[in-house]
Structures are given as structure tokens and as C-alpha cells.
C-alpha atoms as a PDB file:
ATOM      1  CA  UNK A   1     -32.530  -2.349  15.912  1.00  0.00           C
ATOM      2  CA  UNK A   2     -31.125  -5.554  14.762  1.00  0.00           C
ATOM      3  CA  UNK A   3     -28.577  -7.249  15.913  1.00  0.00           C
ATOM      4  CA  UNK A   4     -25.710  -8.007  13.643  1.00  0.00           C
ATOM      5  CA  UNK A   5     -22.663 -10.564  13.952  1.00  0.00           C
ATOM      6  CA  UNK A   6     -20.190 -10.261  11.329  1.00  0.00           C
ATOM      7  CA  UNK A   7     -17.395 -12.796  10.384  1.00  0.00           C
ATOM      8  CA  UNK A   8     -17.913 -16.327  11.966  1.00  0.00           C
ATOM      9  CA  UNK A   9     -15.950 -19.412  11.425  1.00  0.00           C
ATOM     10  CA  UNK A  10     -18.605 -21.767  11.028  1.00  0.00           C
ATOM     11  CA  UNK A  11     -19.768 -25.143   9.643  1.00  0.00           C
ATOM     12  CA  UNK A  12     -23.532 -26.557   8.659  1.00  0.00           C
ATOM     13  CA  UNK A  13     -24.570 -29.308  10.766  1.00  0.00           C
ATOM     14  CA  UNK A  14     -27.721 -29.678   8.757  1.00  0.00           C
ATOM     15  CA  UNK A  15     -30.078 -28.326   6.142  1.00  0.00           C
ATOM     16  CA  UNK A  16     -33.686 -28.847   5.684  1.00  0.00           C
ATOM     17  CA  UNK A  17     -35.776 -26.664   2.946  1.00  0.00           C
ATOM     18  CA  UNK A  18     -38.244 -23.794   3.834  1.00  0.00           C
ATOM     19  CA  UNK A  19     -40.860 -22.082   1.908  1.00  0.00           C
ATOM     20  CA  UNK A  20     -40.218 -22.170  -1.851  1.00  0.00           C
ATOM     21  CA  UNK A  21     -36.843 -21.098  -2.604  1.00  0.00           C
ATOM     22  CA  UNK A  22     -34.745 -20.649   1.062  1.00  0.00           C
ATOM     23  CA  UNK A  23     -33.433 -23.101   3.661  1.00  0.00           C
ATOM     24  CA  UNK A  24     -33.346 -23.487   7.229  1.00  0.00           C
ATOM     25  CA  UNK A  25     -29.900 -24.209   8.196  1.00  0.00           C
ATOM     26  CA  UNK A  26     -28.509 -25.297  11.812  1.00  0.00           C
ATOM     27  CA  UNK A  27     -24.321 -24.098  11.976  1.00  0.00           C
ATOM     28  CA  UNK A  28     -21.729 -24.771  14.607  1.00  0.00           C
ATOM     29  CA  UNK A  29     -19.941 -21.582  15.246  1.00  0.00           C
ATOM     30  CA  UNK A  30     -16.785 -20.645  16.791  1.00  0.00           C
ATOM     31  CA  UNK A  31     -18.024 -18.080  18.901  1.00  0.00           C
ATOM     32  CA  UNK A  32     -21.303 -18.230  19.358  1.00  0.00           C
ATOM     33  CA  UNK A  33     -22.196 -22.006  18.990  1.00  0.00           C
ATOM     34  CA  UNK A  34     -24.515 -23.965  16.981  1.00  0.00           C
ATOM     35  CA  UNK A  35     -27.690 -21.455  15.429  1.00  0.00           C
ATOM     36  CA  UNK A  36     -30.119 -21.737  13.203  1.00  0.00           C
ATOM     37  CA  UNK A  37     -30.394 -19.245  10.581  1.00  0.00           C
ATOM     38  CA  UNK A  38     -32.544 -18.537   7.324  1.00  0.00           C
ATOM     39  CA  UNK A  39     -30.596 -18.594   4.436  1.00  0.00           C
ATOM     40  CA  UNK A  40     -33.152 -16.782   1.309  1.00  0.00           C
ATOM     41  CA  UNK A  41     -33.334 -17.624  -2.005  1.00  0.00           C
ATOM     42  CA  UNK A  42     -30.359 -20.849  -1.504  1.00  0.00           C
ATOM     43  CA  UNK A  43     -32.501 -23.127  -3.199  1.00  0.00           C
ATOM     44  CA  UNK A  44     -32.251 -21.028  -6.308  1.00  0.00           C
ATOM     45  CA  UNK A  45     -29.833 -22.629  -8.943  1.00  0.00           C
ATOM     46  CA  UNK A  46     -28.613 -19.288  -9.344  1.00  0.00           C
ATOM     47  CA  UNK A  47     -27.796 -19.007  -5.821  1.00  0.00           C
ATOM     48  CA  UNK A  48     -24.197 -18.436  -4.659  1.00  0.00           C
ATOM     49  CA  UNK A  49     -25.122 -19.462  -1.430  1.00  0.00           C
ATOM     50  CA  UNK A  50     -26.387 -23.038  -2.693  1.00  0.00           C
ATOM     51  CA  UNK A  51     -22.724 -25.033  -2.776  1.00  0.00           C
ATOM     52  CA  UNK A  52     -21.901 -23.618   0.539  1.00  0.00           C
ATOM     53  CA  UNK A  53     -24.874 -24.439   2.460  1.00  0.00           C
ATOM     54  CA  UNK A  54     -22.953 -28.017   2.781  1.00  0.00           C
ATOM     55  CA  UNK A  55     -21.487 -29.929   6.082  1.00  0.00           C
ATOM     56  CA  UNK A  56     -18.014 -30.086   5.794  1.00  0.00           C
ATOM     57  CA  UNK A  57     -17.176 -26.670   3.995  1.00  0.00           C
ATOM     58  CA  UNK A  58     -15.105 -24.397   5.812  1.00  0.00           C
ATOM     59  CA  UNK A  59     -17.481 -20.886   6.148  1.00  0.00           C
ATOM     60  CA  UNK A  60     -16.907 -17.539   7.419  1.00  0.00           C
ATOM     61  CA  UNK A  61     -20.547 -16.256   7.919  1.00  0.00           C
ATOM     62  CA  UNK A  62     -22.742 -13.132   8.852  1.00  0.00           C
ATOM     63  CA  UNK A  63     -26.439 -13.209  10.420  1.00  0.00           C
ATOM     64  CA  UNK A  64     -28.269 -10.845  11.714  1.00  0.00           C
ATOM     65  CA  UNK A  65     -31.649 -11.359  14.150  1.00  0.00           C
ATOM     66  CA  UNK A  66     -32.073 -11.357  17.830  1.00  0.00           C
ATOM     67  CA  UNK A  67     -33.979 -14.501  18.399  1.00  0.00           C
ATOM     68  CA  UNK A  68     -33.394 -17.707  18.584  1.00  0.00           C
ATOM     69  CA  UNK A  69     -33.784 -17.973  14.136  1.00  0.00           C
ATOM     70  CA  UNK A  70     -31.212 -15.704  12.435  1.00  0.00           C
ATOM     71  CA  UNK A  71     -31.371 -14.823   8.922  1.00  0.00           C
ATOM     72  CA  UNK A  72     -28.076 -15.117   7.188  1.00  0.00           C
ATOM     73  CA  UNK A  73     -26.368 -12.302   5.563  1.00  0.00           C
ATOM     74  CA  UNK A  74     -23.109 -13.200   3.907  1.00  0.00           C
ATOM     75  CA  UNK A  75     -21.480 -16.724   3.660  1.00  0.00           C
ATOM     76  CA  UNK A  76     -17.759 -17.944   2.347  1.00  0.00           C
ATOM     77  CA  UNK A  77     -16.295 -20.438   1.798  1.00  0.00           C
ATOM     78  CA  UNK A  78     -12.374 -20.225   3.565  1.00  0.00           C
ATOM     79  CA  UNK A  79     -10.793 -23.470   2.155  1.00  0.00           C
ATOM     80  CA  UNK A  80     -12.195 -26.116  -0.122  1.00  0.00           C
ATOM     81  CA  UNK A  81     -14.667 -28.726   1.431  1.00  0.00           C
ATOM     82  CA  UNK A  82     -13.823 -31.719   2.768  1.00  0.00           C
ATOM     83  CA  UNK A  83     -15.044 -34.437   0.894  1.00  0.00           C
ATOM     84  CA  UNK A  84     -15.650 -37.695   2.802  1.00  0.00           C
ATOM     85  CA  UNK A  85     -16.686 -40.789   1.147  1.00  0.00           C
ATOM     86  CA  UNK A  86     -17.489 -44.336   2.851  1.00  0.00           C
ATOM     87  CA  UNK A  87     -17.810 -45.048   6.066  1.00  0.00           C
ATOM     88  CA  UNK A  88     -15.864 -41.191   6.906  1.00  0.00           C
ATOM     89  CA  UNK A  89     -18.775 -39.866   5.666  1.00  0.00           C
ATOM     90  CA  UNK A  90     -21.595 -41.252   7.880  1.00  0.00           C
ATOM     91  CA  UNK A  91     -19.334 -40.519  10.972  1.00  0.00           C
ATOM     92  CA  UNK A  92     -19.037 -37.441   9.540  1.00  0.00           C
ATOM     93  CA  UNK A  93     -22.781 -37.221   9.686  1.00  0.00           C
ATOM     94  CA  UNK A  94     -22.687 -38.679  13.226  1.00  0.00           C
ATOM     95  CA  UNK A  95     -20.559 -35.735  14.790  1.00  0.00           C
ATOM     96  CA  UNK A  96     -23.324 -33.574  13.294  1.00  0.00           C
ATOM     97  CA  UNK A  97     -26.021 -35.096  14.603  1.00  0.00           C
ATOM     98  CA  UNK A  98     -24.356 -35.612  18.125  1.00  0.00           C
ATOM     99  CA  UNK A  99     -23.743 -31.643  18.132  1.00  0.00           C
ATOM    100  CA  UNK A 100     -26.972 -30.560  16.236  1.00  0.00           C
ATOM    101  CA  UNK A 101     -28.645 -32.906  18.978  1.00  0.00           C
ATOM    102  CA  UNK A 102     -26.913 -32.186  22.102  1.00  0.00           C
ATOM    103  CA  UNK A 103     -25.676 -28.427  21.901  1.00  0.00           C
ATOM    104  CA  UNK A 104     -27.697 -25.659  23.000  1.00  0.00           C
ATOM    105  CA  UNK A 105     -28.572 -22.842  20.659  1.00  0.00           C
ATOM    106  CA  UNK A 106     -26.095 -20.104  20.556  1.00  0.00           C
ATOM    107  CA  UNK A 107     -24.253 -21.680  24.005  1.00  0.00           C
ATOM    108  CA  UNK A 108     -20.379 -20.892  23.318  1.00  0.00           C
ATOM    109  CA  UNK A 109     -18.002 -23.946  22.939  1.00  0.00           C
ATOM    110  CA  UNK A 110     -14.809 -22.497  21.272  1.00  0.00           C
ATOM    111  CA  UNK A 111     -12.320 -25.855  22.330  1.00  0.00           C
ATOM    112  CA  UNK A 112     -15.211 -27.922  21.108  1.00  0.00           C
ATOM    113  CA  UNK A 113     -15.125 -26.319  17.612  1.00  0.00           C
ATOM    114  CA  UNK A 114     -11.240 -26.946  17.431  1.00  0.00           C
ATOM    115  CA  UNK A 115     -11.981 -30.785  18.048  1.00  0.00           C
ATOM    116  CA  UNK A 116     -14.335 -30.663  15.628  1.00  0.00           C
ATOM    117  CA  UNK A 117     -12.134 -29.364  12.905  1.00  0.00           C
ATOM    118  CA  UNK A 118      -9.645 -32.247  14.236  1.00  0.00           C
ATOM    119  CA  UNK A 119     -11.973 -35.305  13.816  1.00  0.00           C
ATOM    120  CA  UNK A 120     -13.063 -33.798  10.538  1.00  0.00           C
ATOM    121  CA  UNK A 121      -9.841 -33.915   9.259  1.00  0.00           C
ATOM    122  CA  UNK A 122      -9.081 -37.514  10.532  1.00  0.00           C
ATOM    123  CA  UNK A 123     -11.801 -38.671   8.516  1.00  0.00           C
ATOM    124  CA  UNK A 124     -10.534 -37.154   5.652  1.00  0.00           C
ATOM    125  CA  UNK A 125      -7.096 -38.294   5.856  1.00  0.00           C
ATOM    126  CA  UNK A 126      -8.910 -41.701   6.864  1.00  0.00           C
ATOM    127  CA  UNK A 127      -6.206 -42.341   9.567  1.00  0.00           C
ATOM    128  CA  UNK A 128      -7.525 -44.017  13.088  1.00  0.00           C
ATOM    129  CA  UNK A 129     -11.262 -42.926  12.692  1.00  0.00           C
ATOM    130  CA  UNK A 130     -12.491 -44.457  16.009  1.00  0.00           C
ATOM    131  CA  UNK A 131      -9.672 -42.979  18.086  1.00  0.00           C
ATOM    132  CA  UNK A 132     -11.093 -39.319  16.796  1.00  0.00           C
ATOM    133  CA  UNK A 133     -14.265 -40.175  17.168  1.00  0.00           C
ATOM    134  CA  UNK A 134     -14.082 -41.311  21.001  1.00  0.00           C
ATOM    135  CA  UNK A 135     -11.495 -38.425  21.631  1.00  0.00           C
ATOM    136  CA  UNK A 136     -13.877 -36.313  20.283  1.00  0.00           C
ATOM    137  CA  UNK A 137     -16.884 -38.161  22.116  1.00  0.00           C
ATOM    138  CA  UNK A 138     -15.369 -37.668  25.187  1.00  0.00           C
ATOM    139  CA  UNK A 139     -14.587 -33.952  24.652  1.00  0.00           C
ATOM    140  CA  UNK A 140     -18.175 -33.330  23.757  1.00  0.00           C
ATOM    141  CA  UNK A 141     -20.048 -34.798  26.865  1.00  0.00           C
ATOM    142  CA  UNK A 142     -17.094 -32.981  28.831  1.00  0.00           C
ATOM    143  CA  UNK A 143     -18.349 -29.561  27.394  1.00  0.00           C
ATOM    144  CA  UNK A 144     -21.954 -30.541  28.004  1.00  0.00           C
ATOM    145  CA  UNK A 145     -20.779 -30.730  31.661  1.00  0.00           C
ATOM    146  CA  UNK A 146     -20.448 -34.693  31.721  1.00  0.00           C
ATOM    147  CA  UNK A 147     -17.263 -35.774  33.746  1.00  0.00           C
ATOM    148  CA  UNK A 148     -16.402 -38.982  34.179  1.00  0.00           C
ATOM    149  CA  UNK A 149     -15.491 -39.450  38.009  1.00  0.00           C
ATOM    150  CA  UNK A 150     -12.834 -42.078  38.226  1.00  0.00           C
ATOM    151  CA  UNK A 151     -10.681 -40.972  41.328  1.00  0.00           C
ATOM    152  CA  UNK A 152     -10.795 -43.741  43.582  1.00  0.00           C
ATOM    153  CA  UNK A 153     -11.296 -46.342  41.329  1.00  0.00           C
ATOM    154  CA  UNK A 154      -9.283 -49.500  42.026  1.00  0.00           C
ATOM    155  CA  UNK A 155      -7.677 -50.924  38.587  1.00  0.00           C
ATOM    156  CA  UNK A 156      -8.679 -54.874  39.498  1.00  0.00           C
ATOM    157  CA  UNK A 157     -12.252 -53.905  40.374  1.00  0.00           C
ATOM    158  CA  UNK A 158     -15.244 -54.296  38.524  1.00  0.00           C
ATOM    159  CA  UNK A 159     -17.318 -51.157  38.330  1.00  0.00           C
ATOM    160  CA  UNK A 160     -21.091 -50.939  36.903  1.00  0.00           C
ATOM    161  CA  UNK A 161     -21.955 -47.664  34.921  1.00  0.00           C
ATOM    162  CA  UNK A 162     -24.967 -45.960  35.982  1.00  0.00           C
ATOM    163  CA  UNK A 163     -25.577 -42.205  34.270  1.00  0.00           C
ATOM    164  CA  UNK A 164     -27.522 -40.866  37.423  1.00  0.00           C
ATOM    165  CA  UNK A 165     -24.896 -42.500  40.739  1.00  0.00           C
ATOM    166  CA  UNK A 166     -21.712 -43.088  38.467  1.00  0.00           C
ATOM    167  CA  UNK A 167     -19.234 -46.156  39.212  1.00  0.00           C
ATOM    168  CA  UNK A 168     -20.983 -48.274  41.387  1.00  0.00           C
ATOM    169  CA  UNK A 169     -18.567 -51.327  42.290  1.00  0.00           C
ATOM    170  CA  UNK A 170     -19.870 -54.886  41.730  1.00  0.00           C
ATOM    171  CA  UNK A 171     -19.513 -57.648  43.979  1.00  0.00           C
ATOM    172  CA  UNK A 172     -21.645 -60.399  41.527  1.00  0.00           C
ATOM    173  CA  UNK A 173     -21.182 -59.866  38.048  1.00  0.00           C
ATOM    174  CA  UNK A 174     -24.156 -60.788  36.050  1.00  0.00           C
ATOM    175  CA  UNK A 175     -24.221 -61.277  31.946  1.00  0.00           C
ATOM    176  CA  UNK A 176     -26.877 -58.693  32.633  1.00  0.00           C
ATOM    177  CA  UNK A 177     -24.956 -56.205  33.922  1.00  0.00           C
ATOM    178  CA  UNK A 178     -21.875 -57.109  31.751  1.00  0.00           C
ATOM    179  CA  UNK A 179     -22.458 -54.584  29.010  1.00  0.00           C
ATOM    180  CA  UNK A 180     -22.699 -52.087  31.599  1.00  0.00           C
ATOM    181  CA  UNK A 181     -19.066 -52.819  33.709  1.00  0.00           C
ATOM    182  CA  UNK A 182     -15.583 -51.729  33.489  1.00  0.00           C
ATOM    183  CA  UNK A 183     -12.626 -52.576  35.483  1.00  0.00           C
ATOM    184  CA  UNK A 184     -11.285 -49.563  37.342  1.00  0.00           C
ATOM    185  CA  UNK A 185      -8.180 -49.953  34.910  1.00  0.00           C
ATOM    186  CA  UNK A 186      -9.970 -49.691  31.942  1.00  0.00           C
ATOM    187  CA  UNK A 187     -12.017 -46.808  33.109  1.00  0.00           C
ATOM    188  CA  UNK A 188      -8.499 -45.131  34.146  1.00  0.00           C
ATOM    189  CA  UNK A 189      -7.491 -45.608  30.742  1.00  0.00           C
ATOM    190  CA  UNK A 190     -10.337 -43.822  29.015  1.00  0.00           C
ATOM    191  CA  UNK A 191     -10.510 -40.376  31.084  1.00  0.00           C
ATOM    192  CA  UNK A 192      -6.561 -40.505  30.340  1.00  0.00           C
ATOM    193  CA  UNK A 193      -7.353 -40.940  26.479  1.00  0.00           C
ATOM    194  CA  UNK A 194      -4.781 -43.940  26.479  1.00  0.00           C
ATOM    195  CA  UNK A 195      -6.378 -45.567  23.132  1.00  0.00           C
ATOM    196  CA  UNK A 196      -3.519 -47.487  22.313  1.00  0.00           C
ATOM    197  CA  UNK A 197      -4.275 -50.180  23.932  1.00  0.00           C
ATOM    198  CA  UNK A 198      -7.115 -51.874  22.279  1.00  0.00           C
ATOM    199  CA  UNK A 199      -8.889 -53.376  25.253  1.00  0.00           C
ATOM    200  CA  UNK A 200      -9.063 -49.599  26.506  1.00  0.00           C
ATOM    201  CA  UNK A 201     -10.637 -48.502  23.131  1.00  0.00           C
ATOM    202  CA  UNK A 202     -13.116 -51.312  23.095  1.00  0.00           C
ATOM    203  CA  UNK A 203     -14.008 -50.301  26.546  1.00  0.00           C
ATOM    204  CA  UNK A 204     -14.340 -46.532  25.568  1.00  0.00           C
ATOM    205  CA  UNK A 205     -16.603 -47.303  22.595  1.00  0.00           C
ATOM    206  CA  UNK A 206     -19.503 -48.857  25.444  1.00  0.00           C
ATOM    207  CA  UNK A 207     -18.976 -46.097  27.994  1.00  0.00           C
ATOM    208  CA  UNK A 208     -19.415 -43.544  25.225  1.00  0.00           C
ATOM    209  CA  UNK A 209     -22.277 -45.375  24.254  1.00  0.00           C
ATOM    210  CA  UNK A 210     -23.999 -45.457  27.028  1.00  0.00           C
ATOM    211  CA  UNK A 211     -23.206 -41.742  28.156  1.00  0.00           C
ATOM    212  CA  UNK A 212     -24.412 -40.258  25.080  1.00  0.00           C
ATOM    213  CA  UNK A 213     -27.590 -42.415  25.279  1.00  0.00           C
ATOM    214  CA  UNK A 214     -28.579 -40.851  28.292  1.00  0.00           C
ATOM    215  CA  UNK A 215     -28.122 -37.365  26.900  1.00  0.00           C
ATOM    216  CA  UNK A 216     -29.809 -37.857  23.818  1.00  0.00           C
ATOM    217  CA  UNK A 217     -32.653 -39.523  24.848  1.00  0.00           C
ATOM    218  CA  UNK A 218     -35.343 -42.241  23.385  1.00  0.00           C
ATOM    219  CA  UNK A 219     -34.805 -40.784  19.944  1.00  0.00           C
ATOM    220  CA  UNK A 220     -32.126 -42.963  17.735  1.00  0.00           C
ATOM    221  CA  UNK A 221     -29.438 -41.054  15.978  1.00  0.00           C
ATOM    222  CA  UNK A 222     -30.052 -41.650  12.431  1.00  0.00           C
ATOM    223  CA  UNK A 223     -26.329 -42.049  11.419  1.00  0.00           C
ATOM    224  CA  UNK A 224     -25.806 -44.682  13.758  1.00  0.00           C
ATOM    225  CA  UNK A 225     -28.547 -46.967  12.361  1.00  0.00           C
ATOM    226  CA  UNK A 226     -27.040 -45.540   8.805  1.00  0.00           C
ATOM    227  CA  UNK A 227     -23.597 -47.173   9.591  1.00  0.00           C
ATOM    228  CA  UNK A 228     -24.339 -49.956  11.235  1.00  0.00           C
ATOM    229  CA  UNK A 229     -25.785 -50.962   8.086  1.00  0.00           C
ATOM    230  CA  UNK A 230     -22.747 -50.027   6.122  1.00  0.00           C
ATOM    231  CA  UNK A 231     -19.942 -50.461   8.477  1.00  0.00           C
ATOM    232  CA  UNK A 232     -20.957 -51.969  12.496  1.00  0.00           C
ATOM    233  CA  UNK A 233     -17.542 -51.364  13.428  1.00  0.00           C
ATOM    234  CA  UNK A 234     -17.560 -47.752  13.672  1.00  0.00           C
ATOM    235  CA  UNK A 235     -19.862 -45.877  16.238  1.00  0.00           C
END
């Protein structure tokens, strides 16, 4: 028997083709979490599933399959897309990649597709774009089971970063081990999401950094490398 799930909120992470006329398409659901389904014939102009198979477009999908590939059944679209431009749209393409890379197939994150939908729609109001993305940073490695451990932290001392031992207090501070340190205060500041204060954001964007390094491995994120080109600023 197969299995069937009917009416998913959902969005596409990424598409890639697959055989002549279909596409392989990775989705972050509501319920069920990011899957990869088959979606037949949506490389047909005559397709109606073509213009939806897009990142940013609001979906309500069905798929049916028991392993790890689905094959989509039924796709709409809810609300119109979101249409990013500039640099909004490569760190739109940078929360996909961070969630097509990091998630799990079909492992449930329901709060984590709510902060989704939020940065998505700070980049398309264009408002404070790095404060959603290291809210949403932050909300992502906590969901992957990443905690930050800052309880005993001492806001005048200098702390090292280290993914495997945590905050490691420093008693010589080398420019080697700069890019690596936070005072206790700052690191305070980030678990408590207090981005208001621009030396806590500026902090945030290099603890981030090096978190989701660790998780995602040797491999590069391809957005990055895209917007540091266009905008170095951002991510």
C-alpha cells in the first residue's frame, strides 16, 4: 500500500532536473520536514506544476511514497510568491541552502518552519536583514540540537570558541585566536538575541559563523561565496 500525506504547508528549497520532462525537488514542510519528492512531467511548458516548483512560493502539497524519495501528487500555490531581488535574494538562497544542508530528511521542525516564514518576509519587506538572518541562524542550530552554553560566563572575560569543549576562557589573547573570542558580555548578548546593540550583532555574525561551519562541513555554501561577491556585508 502506499503511503499518502495530504495537505502540507510547504516551500522548495531547491530544484534540480530529472529524466526528460520531471524534477527532483527538496521541500521544507511544516509537519514532516524537509523531503525530496518527484514532481512528473514539471518541466513540461504545459505543466501547471512548473511556476510553483519555485523557492519562495507559498505551497500546500500532497506526496505519496514510503521511502526516503516521494513522488508528488498535488501542489498549490496559497498566496502569491515572494519575490526577492538584490542582495534579499541570495540570503534568501542562503536560508535554503543552510536547511537543505543541515536538516534531516523528513525530521519534524514545526517552530523552525514559522522562523522561516519570518526571515522570508524580512527580506521581502527589506527591513533589518542581518538581524533575521542571525535570529534565524541561531534558531536553526538550536533545532539541530546546538545550544550555546553561556551560564557562568563572566561579562569582562575573554572566552575562545571551540565547537567540540565550548567557551574556553583565555588568559593570553593571541591575533590568532582573535577571530575565535568573545567577551562573556557579548556572548550573553547573543543567546539573549539583544541585536540592538551593534557590537553584539557583529559578535553574533562570527559565532554563527563558526557554529554553522562545523555543522556543515568542508563543503562551502554556494550562496555565501555568491554574496560575498555581490554584497560582503551580509552572511
Amino acid at each position: 500500500m502506499s503511503y499518502q500525506v495530504d495537505a502540507q504547508a510547504a516551500y522548495v528549497l531547491h530544484t534540480r532536473p530529472y529524466r526528460e520532462t520531471s524534477l527532483l525537488v527538496d521541500l521544507f514542510t511544516l509537519e514532516q520536514g524537509k523531503i525530496s519528492a518527484v514532481v512528473k512531467g514539471a518541466r513540461s511548458p504545459r505543466s501547471r506544476m512548473r511556476a510553483m516548483m519555485q523557492p519562495f512560493t507559498p505551497l500546500q502539497i500532497s506526496w505519496r511514497g514510503r521511502h526516503e524519495l516521494k513522488t508528488l501528487t498535488q501542489a498549490e500555490a496559497v498566496a502569491a510568491p515572494l519575490f526577492l531581488t538584490g542582495d534579499s535574494l541570495i540570503c534568501g538562497l542562503y536560508v535554503n541552502e543552510l536547511l537543505e544542508r543541515l536538516l534531516q530528511p523528513s525530521d519534524s521542525h514545526p517552530q523552525l518552519f514559522v522562523y522561516y516564514q519570518y526571515v522570508l518576509n524580512e527580506l521581502r519587506e527589506t527591513r533589518d536583514v542581518e538581524l533575521a538572518l542571525r535570529t534565524f541562524e541561531q534558531h536553526l542550530l538550536q533545532q539541530l540540537g546546538f545550544q550555546f552554553d553561556v551560564q557562568g560566563c563572566q561579562p569582562e572575560v575573554v572566552y575562545r570558541y571551540d565547537p567540540t569543549q565550548g567557551f574556553i576562557p583565555v588568559t593570553l589573547l593571541s591575533e590568532k585566536i582573535r577571530p575565535f573570542c568573545f567577551t562573556g558580555e557579548q556572548l550573553v548578548g547573543i543567546v539573549g538575541e539583544q541585536y540592538q546593540r551593534p557590537e553584539i550583532r557583529r559578535a553574533a555574525k562570527r559565532l554563527m559563523r563558526l557554529a554553522l561551519e562545523q555543522q556543515l562541513g568542508n563543503r562551502p555554501l554556494r550562496s555565501r561565496e555568491l554574496l560575498q561577491g555581490y554584497n560582503p556585508h551580509k552572511v
